[in-house]
Protein backbone atom coordinates (compact mmCIF):
# COMPACT_ATOMS: atom_id res chain seq x y z
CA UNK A 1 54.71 -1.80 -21.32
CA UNK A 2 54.71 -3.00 -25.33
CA UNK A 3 53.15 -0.75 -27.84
CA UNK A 4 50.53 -3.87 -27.74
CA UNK A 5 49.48 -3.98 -24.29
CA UNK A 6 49.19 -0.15 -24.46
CA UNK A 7 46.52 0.18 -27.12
CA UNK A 8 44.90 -2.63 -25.22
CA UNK A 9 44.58 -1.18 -22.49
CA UNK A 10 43.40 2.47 -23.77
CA UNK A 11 40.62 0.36 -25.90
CA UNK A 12 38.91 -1.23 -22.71
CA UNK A 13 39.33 1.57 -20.76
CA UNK A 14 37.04 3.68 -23.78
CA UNK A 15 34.91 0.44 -24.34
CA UNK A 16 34.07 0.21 -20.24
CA UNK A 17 31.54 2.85 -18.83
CA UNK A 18 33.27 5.32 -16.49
CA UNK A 19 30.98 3.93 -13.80
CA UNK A 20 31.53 0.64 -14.16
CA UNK A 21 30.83 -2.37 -11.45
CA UNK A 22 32.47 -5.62 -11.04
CA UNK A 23 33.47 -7.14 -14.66
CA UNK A 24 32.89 -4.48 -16.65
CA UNK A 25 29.46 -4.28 -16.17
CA UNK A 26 27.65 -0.54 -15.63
CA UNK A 27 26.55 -0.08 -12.51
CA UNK A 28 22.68 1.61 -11.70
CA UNK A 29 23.55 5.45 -11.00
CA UNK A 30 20.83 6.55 -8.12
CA UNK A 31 18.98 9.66 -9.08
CA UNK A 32 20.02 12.09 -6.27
CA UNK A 33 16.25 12.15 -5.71
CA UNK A 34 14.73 8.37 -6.62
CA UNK A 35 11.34 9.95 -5.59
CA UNK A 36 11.53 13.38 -7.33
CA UNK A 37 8.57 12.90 -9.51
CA UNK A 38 6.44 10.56 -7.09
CA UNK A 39 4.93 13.54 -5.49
CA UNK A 40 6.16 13.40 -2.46
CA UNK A 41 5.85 16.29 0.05
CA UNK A 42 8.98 18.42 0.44
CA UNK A 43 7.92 18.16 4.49
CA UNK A 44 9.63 15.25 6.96
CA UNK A 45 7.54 13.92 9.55
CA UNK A 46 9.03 13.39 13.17
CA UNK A 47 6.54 11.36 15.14
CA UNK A 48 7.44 11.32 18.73
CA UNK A 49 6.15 8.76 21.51
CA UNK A 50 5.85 5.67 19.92
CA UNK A 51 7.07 2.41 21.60
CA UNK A 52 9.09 -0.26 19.44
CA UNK A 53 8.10 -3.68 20.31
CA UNK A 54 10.27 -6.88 19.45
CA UNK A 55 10.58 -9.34 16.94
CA UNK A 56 12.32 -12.75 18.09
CA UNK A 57 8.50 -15.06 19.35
CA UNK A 58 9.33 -14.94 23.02
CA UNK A 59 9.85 -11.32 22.91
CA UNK A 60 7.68 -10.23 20.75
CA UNK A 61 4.79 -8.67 23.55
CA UNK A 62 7.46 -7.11 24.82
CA UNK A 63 8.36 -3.36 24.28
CA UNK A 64 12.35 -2.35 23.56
CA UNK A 65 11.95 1.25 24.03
CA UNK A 66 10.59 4.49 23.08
CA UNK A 67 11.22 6.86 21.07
CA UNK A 68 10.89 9.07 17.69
CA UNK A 69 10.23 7.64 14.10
CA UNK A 70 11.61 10.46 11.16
CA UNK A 71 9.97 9.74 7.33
CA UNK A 72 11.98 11.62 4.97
CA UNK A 73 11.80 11.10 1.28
CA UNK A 74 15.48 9.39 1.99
CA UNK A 75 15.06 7.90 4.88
CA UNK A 76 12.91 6.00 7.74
CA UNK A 77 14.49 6.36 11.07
CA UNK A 78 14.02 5.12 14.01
CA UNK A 79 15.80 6.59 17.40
CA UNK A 80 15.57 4.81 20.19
CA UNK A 81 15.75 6.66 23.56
CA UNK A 82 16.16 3.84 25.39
CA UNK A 83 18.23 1.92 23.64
CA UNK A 84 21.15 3.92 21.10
CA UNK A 85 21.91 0.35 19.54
CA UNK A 86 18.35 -0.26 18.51
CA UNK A 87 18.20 2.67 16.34
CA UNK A 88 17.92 2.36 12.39
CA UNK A 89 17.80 3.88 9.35
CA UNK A 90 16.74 2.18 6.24
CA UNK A 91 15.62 3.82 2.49
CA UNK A 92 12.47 3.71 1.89
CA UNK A 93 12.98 1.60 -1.32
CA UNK A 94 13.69 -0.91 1.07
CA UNK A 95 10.35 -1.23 2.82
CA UNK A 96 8.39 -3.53 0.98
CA UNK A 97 5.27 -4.04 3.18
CA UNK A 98 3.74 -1.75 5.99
CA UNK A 99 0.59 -3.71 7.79
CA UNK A 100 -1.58 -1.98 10.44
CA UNK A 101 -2.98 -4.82 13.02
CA UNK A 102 -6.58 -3.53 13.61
CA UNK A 103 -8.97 -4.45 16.79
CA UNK A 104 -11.86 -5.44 15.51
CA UNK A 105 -14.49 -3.09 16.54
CA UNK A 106 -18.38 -2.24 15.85
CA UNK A 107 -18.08 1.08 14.25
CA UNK A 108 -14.71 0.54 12.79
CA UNK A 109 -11.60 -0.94 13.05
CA UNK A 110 -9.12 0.79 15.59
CA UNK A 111 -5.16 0.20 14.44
CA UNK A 112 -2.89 0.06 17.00
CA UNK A 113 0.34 -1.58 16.12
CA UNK A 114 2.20 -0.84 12.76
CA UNK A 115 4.86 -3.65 11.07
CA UNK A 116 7.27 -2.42 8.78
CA UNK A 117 8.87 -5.13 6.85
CA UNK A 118 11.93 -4.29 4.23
CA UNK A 119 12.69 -6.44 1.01
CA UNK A 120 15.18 -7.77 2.86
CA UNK A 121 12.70 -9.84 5.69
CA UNK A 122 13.51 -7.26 8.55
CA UNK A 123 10.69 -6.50 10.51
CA UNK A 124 10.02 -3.27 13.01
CA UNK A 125 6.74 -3.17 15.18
CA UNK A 126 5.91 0.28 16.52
CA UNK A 127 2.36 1.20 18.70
CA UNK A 128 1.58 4.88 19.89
CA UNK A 129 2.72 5.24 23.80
CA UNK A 130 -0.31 5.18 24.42
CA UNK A 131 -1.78 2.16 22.79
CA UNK A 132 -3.28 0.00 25.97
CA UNK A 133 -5.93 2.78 26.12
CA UNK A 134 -6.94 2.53 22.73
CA UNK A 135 -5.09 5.54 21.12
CA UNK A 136 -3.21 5.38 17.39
CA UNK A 137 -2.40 8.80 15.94
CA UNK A 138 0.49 8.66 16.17
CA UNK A 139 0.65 5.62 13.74
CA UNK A 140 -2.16 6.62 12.24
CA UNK A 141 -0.43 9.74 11.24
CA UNK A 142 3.06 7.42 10.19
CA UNK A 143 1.16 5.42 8.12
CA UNK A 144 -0.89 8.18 6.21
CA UNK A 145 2.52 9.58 5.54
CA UNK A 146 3.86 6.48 4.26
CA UNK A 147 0.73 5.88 1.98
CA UNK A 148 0.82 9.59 0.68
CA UNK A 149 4.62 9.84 -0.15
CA UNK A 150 6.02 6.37 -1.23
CA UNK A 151 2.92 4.31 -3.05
CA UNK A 152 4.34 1.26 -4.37
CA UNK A 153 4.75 -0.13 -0.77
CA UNK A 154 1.93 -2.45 -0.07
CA UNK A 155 -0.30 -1.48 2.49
CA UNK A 156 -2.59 -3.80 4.31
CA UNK A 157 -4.70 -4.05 7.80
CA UNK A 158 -4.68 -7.64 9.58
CA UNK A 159 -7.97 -7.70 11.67
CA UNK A 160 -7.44 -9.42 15.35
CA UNK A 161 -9.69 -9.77 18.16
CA UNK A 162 -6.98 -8.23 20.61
CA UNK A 163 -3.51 -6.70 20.61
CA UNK A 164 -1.15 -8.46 22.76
């Protein structure tokens, strides 16, 4: 290697960031806690006995197993009991929306089905086991813990006259 092409290459390598991306450019560095001043509460939540229902329009009535949602300030995760292959685990920076569809009720609204949707256009559909009979704290309690720890997701509640 020439005298040249040595001082050439020891000035880009001090000119380029240690961390850098593809051409040159610095790549973000992830705090090791993205969420360390959001408030979030040092607890994870394991909610157990919730049913995952599908997403494709002829299956979407149709449940594709039980099983246990975990909310950590790094992760959402879903484990499937039924089903090993349907289990996920996404960052919660990559949930944009979580909607609650509410039966519309005299006296108040009752939610029974909660759609997580990720920047990304994924979409996961959970209800409480026991949902038919009219019960949601389970995903009551998910979504509280959602709204509490990671705020800039959007919540919403879509009213319907019936859960299908």
């Amino acid at each position: 290697m020439s005298k040249a092409h040595l001082y050439l290459a020891l000035t880009l390598a001090a000119t380029v960031p240690a961390c850098a991306g593809r051409y040159g450019k610095p790549t973000a560095l992830a705090p090791a806690n993205q969420y360390a001043d959001a408030g979030l509460s040092d607890e994870r939540l394991v909610v157990n006995g919730l049913v995952e229902f599908g997403d494709s329009f002829p299956n979407r009535h149709r449940p594709k197993g039980t099983g246990q949602l975990t909310i950590s300030s790094e992760r959402i995760g879903w484990i499937n009991a039924d089903d090993e292959e349907r289990s996920f685990s996404i960052r919660p920076a990559s949930v944009k929306s979580v909607t609650m569809e509410c039966v519309i009720h005299a006296g108040g609204n009752v939610c029974l089905e909660m759609d997580i949707e990720t920047v990304t256009g994924l979409a996961y559909h959970f209800r409480d086991i026991d949902w038919a009979g009219g019960y949601n704290d389970r995903i009551r309690n998910a979504s509280d813990h959602l709204k509490q720890d990671f705020p800039r997701i959007v919540f919403a509640e879509k009213a319907v006259d019936e859960i299908k």
